[in-house]
N, C-alpha and C. Protein backbone atom coordinates (compact mmCIF):
# COMPACT_ATOMS: atom_id res chain seq x y z
N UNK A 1 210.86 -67.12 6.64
CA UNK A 1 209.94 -66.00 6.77
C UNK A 1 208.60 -66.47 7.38
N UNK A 2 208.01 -67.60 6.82
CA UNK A 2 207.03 -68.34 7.13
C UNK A 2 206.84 -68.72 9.05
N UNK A 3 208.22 -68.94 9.50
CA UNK A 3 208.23 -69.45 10.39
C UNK A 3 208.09 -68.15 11.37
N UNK A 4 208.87 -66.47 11.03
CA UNK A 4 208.94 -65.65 11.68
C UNK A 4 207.86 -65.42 12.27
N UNK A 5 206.94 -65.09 11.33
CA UNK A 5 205.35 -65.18 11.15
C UNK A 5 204.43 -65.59 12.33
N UNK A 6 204.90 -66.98 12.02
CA UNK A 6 204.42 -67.85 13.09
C UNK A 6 204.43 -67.65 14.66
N UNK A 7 206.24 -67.49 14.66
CA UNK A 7 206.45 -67.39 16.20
C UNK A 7 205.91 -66.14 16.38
N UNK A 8 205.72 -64.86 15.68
CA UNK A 8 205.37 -63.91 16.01
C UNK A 8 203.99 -63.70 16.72
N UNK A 9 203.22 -64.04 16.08
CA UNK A 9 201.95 -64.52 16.24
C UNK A 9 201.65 -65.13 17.30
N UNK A 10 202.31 -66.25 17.79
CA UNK A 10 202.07 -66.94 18.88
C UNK A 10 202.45 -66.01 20.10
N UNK A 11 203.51 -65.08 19.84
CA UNK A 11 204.28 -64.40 21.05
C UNK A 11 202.62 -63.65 21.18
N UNK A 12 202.09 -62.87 20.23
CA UNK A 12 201.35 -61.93 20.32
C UNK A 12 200.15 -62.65 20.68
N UNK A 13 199.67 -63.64 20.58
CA UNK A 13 198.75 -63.98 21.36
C UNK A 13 198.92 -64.92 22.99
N UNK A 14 199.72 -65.21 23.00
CA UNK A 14 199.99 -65.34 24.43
C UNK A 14 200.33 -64.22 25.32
N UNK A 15 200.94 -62.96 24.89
CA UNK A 15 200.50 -61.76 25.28
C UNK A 15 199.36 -61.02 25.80
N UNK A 16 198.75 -61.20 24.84
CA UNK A 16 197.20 -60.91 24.79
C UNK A 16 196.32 -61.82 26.14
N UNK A 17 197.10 -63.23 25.65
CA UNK A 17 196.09 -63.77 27.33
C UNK A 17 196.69 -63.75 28.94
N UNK A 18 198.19 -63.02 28.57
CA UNK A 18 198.46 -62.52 30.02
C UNK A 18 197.35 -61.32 30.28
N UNK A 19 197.01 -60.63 29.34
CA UNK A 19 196.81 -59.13 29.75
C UNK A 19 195.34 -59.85 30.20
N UNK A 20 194.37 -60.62 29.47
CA UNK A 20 193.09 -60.99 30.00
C UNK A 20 193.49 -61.93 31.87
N UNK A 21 194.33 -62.56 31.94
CA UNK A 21 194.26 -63.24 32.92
C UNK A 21 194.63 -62.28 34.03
N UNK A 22 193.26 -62.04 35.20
CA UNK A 22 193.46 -61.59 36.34
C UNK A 22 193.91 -62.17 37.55
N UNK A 23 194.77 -61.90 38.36
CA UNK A 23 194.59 -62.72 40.00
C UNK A 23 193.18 -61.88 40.25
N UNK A 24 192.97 -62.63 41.98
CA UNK A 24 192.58 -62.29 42.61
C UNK A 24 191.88 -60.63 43.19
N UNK A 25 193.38 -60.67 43.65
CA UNK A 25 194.37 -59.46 44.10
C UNK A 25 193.34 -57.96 43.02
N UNK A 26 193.97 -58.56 41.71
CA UNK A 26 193.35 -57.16 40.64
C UNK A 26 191.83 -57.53 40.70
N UNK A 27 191.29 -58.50 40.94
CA UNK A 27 189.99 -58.46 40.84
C UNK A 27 189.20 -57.83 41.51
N UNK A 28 189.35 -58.37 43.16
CA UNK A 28 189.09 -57.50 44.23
C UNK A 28 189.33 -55.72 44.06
N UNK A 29 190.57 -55.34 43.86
CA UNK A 29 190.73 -53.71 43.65
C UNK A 29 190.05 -53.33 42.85
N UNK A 30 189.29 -54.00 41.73
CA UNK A 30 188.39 -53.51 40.54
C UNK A 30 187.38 -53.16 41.36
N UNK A 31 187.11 -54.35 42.34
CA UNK A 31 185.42 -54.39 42.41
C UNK A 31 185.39 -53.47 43.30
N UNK A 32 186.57 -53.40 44.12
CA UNK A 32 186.11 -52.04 45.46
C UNK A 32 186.29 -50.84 44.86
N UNK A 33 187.32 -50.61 43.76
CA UNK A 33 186.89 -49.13 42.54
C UNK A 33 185.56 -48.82 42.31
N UNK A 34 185.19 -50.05 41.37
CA UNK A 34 183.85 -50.14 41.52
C UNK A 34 182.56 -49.37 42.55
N UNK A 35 182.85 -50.14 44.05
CA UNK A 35 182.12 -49.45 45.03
C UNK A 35 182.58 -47.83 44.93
N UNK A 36 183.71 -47.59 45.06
CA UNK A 36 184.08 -46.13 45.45
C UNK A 36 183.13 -45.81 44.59
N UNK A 37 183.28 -45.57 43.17
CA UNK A 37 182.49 -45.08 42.62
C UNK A 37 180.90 -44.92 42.64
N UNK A 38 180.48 -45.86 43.16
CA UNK A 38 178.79 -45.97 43.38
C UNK A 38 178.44 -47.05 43.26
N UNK A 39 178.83 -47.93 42.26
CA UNK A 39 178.24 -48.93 41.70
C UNK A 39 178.58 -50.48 42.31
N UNK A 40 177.38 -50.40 43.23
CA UNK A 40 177.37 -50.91 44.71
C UNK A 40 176.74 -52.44 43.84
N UNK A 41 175.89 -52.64 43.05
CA UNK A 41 175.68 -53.52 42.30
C UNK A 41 176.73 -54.36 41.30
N UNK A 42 177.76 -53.60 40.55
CA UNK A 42 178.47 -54.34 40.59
C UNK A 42 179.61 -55.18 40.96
N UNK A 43 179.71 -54.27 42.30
CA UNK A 43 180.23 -54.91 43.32
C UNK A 43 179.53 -56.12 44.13
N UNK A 44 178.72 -56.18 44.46
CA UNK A 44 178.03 -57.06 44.84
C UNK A 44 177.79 -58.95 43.76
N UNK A 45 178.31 -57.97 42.35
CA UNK A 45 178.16 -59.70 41.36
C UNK A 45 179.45 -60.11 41.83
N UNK A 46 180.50 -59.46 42.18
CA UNK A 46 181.26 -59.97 42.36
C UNK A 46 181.85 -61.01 43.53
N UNK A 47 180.97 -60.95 44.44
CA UNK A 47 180.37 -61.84 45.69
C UNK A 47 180.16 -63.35 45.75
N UNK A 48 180.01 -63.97 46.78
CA UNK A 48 179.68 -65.31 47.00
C UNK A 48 180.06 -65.25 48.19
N UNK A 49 179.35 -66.67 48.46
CA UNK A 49 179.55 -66.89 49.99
C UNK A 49 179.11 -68.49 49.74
N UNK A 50 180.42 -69.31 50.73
CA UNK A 50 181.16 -70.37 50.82
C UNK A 50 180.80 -70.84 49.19
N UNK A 51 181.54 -70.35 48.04
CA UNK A 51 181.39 -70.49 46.77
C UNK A 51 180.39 -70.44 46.33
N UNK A 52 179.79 -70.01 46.83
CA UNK A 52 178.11 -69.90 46.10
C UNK A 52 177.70 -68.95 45.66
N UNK A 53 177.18 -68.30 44.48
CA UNK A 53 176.21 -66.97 44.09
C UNK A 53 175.55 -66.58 45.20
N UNK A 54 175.74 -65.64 45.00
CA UNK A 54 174.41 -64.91 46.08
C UNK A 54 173.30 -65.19 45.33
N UNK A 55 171.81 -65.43 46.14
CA UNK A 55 170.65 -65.64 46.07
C UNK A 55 170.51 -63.99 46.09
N UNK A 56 168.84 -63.78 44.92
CA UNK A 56 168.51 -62.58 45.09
C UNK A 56 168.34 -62.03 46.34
N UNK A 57 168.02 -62.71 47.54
CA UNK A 57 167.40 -62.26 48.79
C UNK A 57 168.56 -61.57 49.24
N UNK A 58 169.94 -62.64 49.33
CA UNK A 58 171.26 -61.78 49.83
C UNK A 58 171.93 -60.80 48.39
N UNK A 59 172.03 -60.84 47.80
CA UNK A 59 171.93 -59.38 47.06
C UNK A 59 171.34 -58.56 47.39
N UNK A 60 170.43 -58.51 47.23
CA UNK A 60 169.24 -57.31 47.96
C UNK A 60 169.67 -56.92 49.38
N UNK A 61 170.17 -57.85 50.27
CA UNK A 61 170.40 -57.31 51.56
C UNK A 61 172.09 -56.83 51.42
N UNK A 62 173.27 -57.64 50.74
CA UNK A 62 174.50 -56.61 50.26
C UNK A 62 174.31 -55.17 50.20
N UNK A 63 173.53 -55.06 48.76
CA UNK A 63 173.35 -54.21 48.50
C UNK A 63 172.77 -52.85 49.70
N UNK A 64 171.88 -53.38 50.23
CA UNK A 64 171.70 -52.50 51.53
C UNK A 64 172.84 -52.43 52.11
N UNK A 65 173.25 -52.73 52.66
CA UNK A 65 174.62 -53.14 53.86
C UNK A 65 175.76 -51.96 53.50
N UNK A 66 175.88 -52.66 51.88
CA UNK A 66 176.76 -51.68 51.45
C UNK A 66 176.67 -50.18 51.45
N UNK A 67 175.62 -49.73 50.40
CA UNK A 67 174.95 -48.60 50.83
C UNK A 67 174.54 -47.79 52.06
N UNK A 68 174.94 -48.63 52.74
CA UNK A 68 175.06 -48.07 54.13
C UNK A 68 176.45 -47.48 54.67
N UNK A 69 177.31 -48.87 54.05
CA UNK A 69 178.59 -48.56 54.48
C UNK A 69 179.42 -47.23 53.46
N UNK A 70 178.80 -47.16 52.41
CA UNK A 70 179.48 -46.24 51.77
C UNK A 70 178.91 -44.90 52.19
N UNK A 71 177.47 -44.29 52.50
CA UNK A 71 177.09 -42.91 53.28
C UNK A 71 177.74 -43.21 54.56
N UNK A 72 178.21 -43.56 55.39
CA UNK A 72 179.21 -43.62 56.70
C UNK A 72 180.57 -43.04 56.26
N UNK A 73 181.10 -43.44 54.75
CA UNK A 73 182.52 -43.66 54.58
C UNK A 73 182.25 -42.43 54.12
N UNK A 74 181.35 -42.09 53.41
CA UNK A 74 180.80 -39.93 52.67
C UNK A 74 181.10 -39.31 54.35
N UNK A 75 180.48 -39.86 55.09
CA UNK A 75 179.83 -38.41 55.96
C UNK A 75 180.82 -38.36 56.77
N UNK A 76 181.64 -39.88 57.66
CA UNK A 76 182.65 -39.78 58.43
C UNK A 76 183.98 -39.83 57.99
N UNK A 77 184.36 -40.43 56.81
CA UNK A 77 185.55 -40.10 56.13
C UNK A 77 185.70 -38.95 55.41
N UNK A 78 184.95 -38.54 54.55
CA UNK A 78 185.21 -37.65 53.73
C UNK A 78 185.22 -38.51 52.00
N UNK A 79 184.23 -39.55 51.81
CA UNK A 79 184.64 -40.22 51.06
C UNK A 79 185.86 -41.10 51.07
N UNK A 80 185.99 -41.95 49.83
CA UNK A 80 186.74 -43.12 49.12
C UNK A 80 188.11 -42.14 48.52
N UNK A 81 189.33 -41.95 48.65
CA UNK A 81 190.73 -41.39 47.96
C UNK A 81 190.94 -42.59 47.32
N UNK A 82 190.98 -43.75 47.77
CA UNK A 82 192.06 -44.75 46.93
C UNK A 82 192.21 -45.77 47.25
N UNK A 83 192.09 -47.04 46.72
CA UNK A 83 192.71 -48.22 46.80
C UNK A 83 193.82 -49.32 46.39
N UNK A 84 194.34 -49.42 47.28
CA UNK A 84 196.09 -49.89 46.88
C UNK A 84 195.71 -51.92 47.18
N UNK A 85 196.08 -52.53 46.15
CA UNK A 85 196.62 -53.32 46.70
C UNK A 85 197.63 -53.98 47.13
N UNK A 86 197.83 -54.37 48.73
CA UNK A 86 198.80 -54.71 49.46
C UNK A 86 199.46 -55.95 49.43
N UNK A 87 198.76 -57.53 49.20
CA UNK A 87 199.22 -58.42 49.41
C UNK A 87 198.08 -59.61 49.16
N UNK A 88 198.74 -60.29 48.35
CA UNK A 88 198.03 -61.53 47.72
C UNK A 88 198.74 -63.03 47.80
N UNK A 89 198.04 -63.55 48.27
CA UNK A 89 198.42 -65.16 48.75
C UNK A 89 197.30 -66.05 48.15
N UNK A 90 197.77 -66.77 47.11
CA UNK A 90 196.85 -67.48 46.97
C UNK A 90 196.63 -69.00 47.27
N UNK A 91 196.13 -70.17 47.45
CA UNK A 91 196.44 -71.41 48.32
C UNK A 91 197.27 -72.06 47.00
N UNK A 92 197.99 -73.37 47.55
CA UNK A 92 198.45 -73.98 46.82
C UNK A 92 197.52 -74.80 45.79
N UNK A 93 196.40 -75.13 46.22
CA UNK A 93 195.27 -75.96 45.50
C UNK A 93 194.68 -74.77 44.12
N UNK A 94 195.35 -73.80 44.43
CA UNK A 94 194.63 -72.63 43.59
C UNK A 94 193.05 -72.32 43.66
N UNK A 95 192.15 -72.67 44.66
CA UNK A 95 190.89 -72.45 44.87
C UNK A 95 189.99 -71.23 45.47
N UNK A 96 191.68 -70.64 46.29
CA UNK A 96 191.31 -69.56 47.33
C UNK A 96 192.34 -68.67 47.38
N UNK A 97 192.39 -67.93 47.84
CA UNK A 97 193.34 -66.78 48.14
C UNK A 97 192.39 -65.98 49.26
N UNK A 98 194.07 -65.11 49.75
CA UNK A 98 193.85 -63.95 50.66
C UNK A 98 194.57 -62.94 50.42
N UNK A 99 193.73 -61.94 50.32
CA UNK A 99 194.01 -60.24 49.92
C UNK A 99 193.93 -59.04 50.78
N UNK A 100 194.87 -58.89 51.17
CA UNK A 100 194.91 -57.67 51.81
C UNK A 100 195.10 -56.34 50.59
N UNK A 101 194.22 -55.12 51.09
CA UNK A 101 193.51 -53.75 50.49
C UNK A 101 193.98 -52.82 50.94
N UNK A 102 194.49 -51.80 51.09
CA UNK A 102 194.41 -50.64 51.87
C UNK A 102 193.61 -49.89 51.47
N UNK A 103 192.58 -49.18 51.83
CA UNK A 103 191.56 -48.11 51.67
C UNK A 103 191.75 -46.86 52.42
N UNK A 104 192.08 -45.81 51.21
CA UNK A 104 192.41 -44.56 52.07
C UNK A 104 191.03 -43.41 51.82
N UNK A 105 190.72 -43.10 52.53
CA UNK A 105 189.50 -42.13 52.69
C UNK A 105 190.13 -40.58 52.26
N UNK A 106 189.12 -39.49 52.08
CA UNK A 106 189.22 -38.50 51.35
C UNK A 106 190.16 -37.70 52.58
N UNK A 107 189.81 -38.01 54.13
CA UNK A 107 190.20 -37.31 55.34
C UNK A 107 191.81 -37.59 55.20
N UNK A 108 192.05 -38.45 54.58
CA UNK A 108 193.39 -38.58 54.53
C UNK A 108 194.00 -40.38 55.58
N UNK A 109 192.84 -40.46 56.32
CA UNK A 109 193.23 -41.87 57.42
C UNK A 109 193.23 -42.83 56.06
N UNK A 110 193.75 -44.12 56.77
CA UNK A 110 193.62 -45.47 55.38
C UNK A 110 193.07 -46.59 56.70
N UNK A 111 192.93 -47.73 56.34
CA UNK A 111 192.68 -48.97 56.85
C UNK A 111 192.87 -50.37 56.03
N UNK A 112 193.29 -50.85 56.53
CA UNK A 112 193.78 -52.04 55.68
C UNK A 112 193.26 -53.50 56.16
N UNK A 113 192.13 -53.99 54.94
CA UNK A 113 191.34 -55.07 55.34
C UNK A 113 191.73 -56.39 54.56
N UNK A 114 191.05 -57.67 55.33
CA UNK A 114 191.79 -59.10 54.58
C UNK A 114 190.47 -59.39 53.91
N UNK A 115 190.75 -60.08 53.19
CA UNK A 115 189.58 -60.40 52.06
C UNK A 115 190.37 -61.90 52.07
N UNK A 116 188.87 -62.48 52.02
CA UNK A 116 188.97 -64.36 51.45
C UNK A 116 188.07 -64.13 49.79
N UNK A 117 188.77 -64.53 49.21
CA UNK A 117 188.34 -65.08 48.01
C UNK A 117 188.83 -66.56 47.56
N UNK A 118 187.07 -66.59 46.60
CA UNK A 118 187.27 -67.94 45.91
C UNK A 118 187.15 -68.34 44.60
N UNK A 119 187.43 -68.82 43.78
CA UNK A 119 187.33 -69.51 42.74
C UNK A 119 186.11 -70.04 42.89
N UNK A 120 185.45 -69.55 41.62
CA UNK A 120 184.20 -70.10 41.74
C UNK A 120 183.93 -70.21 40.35
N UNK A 121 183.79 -71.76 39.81
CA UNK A 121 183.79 -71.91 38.24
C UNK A 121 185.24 -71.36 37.84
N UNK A 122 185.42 -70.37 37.04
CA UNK A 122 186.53 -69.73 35.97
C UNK A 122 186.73 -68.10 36.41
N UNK A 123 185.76 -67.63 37.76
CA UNK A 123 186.22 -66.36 38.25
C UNK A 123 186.38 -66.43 39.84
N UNK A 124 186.82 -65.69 40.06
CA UNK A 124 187.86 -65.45 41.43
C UNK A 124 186.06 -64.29 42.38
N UNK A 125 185.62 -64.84 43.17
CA UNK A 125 184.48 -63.73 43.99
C UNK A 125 185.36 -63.75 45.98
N UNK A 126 184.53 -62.76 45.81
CA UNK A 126 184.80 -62.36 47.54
C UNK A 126 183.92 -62.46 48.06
N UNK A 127 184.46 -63.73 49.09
CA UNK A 127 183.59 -64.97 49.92
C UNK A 127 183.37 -63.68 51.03
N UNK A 128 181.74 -64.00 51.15
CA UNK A 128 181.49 -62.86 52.43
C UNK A 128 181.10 -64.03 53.70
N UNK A 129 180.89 -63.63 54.47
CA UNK A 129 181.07 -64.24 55.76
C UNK A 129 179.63 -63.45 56.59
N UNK A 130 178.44 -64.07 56.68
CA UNK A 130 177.31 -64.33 56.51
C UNK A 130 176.56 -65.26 58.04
């Protein structure tokens, strides 16, 4: 009985740390949810460039950039419908990956973009290219 216990327990917490452990792949689709929604800031923590934090200066300018790009995606798309993700490769060294997104707009068109991400410390950011 003692032992049932046990293994049970163990099943249920190794469970538990599949459900915490993200790829890439889900990270990225969070953070561009994220944008759809507005929250252009926390999209932006989710950033780096060649593994590095963004400095307040490039935050501050993301954050513009973005905000830009999302009133373009309002006025000429019709808004954000949805984001699918398409395809995740991550390197053999496990440091990097590449993610392809599809982004479908409210007009009904989609577009489908590659994303580099990196491991940076113990989370996965999207290396911008700067």
């Amino acid at each position: 009985m003692l032992l049932l216990l046990f293994v049970t327990s163990l099943l249920f917490a190794n469970c538990k740390n599949l459900d915490e452990k993200k790829t890439p792949g889900i990270l990225l689709k969070q953070s561009i949810e994220k944008l759809m929604q507005g929250d252009i800031r926390q999209y932006t923590k989710t950033c780096c460039i060649e593994g590095n934090p963004l400095t307040a200066s490039q935050d501050s300018t993301q954050v513009k950039v973005m905000s830009a790009f999302c009133e373009r995606v309002q006025k000429n798309y019709k808004g954000f419908a949805d984001c699918q993700l398409v395809r995740e490769t991550i390197s053999e060294d496990g440091k990097s990956a590449d993610v392809r997104i599809k982004l479908v707009f409210g007009n009904g068109t989609a577009e489908e973009t590659e994303y580099e991400m990196n491991l940076v410390g113990k989370e996965w950011k999207i290396n911008l290219k700067m």
